[in-house]
N, C-alpha and C. Protein backbone atom coordinates (compact mmCIF):
# COMPACT_ATOMS: atom_id res chain seq x y z
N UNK A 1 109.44 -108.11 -2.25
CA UNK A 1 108.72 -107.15 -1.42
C UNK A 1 109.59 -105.91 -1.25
N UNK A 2 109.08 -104.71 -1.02
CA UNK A 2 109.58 -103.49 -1.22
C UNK A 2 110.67 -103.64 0.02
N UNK A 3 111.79 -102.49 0.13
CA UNK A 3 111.99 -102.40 1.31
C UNK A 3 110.65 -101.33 2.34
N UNK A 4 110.99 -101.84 3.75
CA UNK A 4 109.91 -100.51 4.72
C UNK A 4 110.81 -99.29 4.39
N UNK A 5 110.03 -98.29 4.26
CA UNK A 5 110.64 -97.05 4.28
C UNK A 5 110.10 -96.18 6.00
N UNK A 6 110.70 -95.13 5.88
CA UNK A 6 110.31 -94.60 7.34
C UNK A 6 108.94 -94.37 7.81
N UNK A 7 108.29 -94.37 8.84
CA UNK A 7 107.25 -93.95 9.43
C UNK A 7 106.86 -92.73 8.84
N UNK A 8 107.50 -91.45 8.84
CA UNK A 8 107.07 -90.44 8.45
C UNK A 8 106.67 -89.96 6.91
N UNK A 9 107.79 -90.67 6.40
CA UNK A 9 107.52 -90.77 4.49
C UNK A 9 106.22 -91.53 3.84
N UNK A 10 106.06 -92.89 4.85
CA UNK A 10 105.23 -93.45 4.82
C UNK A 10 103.56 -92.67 4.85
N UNK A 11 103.33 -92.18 5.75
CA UNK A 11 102.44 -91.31 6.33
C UNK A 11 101.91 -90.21 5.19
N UNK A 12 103.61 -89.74 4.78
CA UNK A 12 103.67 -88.37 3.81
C UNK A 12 102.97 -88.88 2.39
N UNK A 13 103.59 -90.20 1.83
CA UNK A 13 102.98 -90.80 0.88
C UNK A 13 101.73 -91.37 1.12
N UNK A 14 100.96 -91.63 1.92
CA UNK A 14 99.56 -92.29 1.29
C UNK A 14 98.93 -90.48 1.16
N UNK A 15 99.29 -90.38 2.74
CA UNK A 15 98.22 -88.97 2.47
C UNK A 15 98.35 -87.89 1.03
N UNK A 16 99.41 -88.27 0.66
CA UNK A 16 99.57 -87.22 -0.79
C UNK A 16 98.73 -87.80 -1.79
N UNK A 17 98.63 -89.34 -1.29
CA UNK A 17 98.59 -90.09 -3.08
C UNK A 17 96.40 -89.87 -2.51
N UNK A 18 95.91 -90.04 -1.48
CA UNK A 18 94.72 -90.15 -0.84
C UNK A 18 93.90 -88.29 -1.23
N UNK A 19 95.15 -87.32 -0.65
CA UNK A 19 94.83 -85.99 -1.50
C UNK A 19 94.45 -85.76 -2.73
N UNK A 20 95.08 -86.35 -3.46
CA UNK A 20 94.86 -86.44 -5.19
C UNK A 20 94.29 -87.34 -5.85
N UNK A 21 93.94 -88.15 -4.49
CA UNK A 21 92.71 -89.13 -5.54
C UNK A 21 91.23 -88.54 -5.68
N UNK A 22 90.59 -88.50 -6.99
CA UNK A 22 89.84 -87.81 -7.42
C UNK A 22 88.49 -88.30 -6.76
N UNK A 23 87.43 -87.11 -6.41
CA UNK A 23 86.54 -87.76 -5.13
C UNK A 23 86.37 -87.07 -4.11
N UNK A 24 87.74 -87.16 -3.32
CA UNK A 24 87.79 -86.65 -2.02
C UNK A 24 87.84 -85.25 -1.95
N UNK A 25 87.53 -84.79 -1.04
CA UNK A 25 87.72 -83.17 -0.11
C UNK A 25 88.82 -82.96 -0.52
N UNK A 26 90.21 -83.62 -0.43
CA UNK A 26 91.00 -82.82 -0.43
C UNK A 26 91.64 -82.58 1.08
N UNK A 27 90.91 -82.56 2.16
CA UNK A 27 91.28 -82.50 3.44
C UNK A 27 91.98 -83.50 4.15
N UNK A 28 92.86 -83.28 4.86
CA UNK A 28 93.62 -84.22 5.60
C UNK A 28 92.83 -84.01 7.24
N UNK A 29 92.39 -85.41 7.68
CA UNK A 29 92.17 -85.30 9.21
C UNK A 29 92.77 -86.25 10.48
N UNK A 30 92.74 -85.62 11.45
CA UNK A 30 93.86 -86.61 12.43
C UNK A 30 93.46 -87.54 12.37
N UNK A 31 92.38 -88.00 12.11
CA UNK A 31 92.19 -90.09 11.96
C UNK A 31 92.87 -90.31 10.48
N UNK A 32 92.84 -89.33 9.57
CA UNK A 32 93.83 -90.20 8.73
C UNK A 32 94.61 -90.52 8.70
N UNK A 33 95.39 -89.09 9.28
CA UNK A 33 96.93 -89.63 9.57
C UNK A 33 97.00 -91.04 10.73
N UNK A 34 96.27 -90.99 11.50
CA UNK A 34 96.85 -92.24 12.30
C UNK A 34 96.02 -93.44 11.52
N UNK A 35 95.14 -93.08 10.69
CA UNK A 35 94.96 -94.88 9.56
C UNK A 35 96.45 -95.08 8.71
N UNK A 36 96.62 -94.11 8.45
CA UNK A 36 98.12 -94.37 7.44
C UNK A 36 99.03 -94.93 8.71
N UNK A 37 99.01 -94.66 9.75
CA UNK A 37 100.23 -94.97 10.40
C UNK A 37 99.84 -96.09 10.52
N UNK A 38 98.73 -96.14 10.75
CA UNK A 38 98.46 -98.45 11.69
C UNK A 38 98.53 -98.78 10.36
N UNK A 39 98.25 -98.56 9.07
CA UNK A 39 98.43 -99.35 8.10
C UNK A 39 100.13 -99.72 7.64
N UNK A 40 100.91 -98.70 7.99
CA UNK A 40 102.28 -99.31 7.79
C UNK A 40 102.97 -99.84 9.25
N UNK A 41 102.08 -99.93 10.47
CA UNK A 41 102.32 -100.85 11.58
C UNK A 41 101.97 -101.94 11.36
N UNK A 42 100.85 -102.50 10.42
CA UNK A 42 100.09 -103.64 10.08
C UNK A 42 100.99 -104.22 8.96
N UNK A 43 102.27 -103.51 8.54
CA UNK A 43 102.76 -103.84 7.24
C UNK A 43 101.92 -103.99 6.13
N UNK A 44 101.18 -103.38 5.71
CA UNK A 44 100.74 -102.60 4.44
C UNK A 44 101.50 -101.97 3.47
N UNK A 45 101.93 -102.86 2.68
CA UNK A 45 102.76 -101.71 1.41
C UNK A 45 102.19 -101.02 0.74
N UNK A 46 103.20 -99.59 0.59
CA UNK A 46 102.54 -98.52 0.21
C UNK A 46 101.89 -98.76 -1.59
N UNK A 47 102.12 -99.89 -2.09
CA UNK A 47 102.06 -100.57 -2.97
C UNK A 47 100.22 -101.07 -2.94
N UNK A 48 99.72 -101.34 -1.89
CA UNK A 48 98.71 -101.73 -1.78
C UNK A 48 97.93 -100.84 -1.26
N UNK A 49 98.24 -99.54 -0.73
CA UNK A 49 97.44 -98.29 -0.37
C UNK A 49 97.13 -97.73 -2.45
N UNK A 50 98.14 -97.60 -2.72
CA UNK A 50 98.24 -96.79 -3.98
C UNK A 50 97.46 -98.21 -5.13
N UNK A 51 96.80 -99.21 -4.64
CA UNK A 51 96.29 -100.19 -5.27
C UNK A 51 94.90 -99.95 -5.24
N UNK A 52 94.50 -99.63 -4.02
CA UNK A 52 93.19 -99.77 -3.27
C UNK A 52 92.99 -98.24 -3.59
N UNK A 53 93.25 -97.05 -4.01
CA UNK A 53 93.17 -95.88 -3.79
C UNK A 53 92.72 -96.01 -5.76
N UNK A 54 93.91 -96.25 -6.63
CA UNK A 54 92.71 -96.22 -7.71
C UNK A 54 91.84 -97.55 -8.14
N UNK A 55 91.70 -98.45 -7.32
CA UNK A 55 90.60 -99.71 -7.61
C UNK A 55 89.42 -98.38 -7.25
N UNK A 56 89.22 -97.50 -6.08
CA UNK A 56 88.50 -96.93 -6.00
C UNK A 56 88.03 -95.92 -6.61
N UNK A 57 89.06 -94.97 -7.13
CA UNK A 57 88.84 -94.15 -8.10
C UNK A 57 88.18 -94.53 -9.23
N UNK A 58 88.78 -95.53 -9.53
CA UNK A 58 88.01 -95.88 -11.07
C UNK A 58 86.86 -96.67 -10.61
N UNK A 59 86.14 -97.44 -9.71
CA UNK A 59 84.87 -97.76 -9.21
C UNK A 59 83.93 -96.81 -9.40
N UNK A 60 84.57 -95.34 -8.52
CA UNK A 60 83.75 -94.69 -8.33
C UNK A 60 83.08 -93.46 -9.58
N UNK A 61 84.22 -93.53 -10.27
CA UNK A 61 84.42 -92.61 -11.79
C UNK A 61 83.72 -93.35 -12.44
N UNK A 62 83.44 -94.47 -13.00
CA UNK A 62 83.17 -95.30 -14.11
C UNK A 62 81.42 -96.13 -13.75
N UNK A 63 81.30 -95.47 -12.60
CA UNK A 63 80.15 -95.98 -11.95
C UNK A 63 78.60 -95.55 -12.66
N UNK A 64 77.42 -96.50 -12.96
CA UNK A 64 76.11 -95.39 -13.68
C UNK A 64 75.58 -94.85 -11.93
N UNK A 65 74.77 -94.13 -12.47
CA UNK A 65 74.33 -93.62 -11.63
C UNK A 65 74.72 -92.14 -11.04
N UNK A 66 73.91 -91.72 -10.47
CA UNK A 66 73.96 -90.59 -9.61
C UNK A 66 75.54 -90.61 -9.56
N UNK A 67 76.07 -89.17 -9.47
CA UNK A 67 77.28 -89.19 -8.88
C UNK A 67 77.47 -89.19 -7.64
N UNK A 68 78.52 -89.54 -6.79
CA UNK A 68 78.42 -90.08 -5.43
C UNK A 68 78.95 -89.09 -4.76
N UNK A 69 78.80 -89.02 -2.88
CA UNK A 69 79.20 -87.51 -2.81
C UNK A 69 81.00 -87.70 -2.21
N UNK A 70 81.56 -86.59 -2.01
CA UNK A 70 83.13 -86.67 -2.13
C UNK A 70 83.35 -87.51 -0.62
N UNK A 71 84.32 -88.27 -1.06
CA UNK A 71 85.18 -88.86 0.33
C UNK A 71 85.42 -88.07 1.20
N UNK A 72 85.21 -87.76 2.70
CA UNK A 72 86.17 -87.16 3.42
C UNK A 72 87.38 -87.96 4.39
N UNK A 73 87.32 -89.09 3.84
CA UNK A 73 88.34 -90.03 5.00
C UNK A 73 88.91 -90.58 4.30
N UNK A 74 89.97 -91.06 4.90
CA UNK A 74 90.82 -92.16 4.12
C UNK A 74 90.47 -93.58 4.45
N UNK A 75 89.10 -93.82 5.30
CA UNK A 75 89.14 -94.76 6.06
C UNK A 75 88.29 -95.60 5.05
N UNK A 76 87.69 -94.62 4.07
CA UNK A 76 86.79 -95.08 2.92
C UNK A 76 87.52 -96.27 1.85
N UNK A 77 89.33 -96.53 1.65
CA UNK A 77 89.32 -97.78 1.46
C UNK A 77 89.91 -98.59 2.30
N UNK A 78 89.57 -98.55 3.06
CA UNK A 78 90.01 -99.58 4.44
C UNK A 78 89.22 -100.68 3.41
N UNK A 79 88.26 -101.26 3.53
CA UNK A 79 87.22 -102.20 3.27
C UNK A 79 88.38 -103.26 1.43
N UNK A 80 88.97 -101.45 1.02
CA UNK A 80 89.30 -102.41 -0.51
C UNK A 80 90.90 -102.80 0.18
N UNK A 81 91.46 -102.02 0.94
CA UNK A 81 92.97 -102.39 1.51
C UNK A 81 92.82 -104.07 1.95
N UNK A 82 92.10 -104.23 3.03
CA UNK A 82 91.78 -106.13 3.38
C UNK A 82 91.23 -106.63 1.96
N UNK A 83 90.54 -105.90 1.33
CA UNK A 83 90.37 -106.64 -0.38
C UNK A 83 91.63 -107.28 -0.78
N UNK A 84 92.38 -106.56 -0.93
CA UNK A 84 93.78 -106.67 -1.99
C UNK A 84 94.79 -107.36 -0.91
N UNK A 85 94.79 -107.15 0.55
CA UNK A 85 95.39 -107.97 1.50
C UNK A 85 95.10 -109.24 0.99
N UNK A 86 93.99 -109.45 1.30
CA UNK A 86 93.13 -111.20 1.03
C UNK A 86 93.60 -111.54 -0.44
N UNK A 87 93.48 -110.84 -1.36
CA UNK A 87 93.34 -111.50 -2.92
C UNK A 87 93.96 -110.28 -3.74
N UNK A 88 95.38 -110.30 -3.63
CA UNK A 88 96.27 -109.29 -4.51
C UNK A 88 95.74 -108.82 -5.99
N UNK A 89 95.87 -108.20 -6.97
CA UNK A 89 95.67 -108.13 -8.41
C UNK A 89 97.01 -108.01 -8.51
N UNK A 90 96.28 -108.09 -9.84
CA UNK A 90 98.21 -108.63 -10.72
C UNK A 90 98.50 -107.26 -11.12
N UNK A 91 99.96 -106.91 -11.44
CA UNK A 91 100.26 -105.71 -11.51
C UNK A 91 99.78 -105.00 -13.18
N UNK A 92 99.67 -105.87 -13.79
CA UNK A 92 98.82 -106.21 -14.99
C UNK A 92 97.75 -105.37 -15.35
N UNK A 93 96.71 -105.44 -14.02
CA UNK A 93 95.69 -104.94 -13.58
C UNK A 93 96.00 -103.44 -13.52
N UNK A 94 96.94 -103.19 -12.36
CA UNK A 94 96.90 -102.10 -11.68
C UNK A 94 97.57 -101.11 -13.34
N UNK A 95 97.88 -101.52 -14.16
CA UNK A 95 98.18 -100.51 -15.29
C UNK A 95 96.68 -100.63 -15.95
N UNK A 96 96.24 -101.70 -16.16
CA UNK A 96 94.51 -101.29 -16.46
C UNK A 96 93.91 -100.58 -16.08
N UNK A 97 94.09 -100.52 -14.62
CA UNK A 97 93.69 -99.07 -13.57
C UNK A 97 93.66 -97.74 -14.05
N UNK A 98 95.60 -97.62 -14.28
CA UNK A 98 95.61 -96.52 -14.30
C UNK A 98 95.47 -95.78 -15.80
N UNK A 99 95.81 -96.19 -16.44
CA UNK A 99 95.29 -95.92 -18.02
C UNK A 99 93.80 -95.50 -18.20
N UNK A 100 92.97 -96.69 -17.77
CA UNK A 100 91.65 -96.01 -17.89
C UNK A 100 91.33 -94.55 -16.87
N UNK A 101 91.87 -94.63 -15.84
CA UNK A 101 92.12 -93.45 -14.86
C UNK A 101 92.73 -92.38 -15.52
N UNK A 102 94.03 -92.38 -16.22
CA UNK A 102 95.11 -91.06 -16.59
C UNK A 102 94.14 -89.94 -17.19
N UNK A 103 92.94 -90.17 -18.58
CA UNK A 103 92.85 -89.12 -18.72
C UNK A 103 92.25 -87.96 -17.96
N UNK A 104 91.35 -88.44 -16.94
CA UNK A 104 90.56 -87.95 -16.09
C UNK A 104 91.45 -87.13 -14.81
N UNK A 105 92.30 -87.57 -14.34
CA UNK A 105 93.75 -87.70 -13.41
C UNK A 105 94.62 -87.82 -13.23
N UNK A 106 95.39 -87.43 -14.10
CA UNK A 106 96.75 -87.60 -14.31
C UNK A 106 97.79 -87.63 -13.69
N UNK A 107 97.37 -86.55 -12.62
CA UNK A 107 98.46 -85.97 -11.73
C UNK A 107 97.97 -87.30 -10.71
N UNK A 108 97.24 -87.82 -10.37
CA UNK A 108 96.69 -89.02 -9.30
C UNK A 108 97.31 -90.52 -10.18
N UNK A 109 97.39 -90.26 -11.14
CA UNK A 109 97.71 -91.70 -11.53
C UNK A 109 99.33 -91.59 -12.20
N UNK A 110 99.74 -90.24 -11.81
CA UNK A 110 101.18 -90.09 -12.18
C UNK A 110 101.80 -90.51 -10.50
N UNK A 111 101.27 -90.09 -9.68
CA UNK A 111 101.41 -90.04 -8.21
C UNK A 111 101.60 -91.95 -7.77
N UNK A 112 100.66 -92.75 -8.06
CA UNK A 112 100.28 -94.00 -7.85
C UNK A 112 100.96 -94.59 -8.20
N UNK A 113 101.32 -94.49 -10.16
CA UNK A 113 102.51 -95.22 -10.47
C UNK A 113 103.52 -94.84 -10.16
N UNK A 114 104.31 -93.89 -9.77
CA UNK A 114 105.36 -93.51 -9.18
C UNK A 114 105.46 -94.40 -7.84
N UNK A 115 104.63 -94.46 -6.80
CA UNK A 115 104.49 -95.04 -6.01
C UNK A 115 104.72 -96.65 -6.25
N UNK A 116 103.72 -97.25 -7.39
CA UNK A 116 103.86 -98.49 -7.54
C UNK A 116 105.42 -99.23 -8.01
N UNK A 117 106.12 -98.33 -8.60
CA UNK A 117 107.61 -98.32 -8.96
C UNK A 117 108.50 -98.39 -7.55
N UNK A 118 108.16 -97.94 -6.55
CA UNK A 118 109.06 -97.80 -5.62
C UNK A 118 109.09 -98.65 -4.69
């Protein structure tokens, strides 16, 4: 398991890696910042934010249908964060993720695996 890193880095990293996931506004709002904070009070590794952030990306990219309209919260993977709490993927996976993700996002799936390394 990773070491905890600080409260504030913590915070700094989801919201960067949540900015650049493809989808969203783009906007940061005060309930996000305090979901990022209870999620590393809940011990949430930033390992499993940056898990749940492209399980969603690529859900939502790879999806038929209508295109869907942009995220404005981060609260939007709360639902896949207790996913991957309950029933981890193998890290295996999470490069399946991001590969099929890179060409579309690069800078989001350069961000994630960087993250997933640390």
């Amino acid at each position: 398991m990773p070491p905890q890193i600080d409260r504030v880095l913590y915070v700094q990293r989801v919201l960067a890696l949540y900015r650049l996931m493809p989808g969203t506004t783009g906007r940061i709002r005060r309930a996000d910042r305090q979901l990022a904070a209870s999620l590393q009070d809940r011990g949430i590794s930033i390992n499993i934010v940056s898990a749940a952030l492209l399980l969603a990306a690529v859900r939502r990219t790879f999806r038929s249908g209508d295109p869907l309209p942009l995220i404005s919260s981060l609260h939007y993977i709360q639902p896949l964060i207790d996913e991957l709490v309950a029933q981890p993927v193998p890290p295996d996976y999470v490069i399946y993720l991001c590969r099929k993700l890179a060409p579309l996002a690069p800078n989001f799936v350069a961000a994630a695996t960087a993250h997933q390394l640390s």
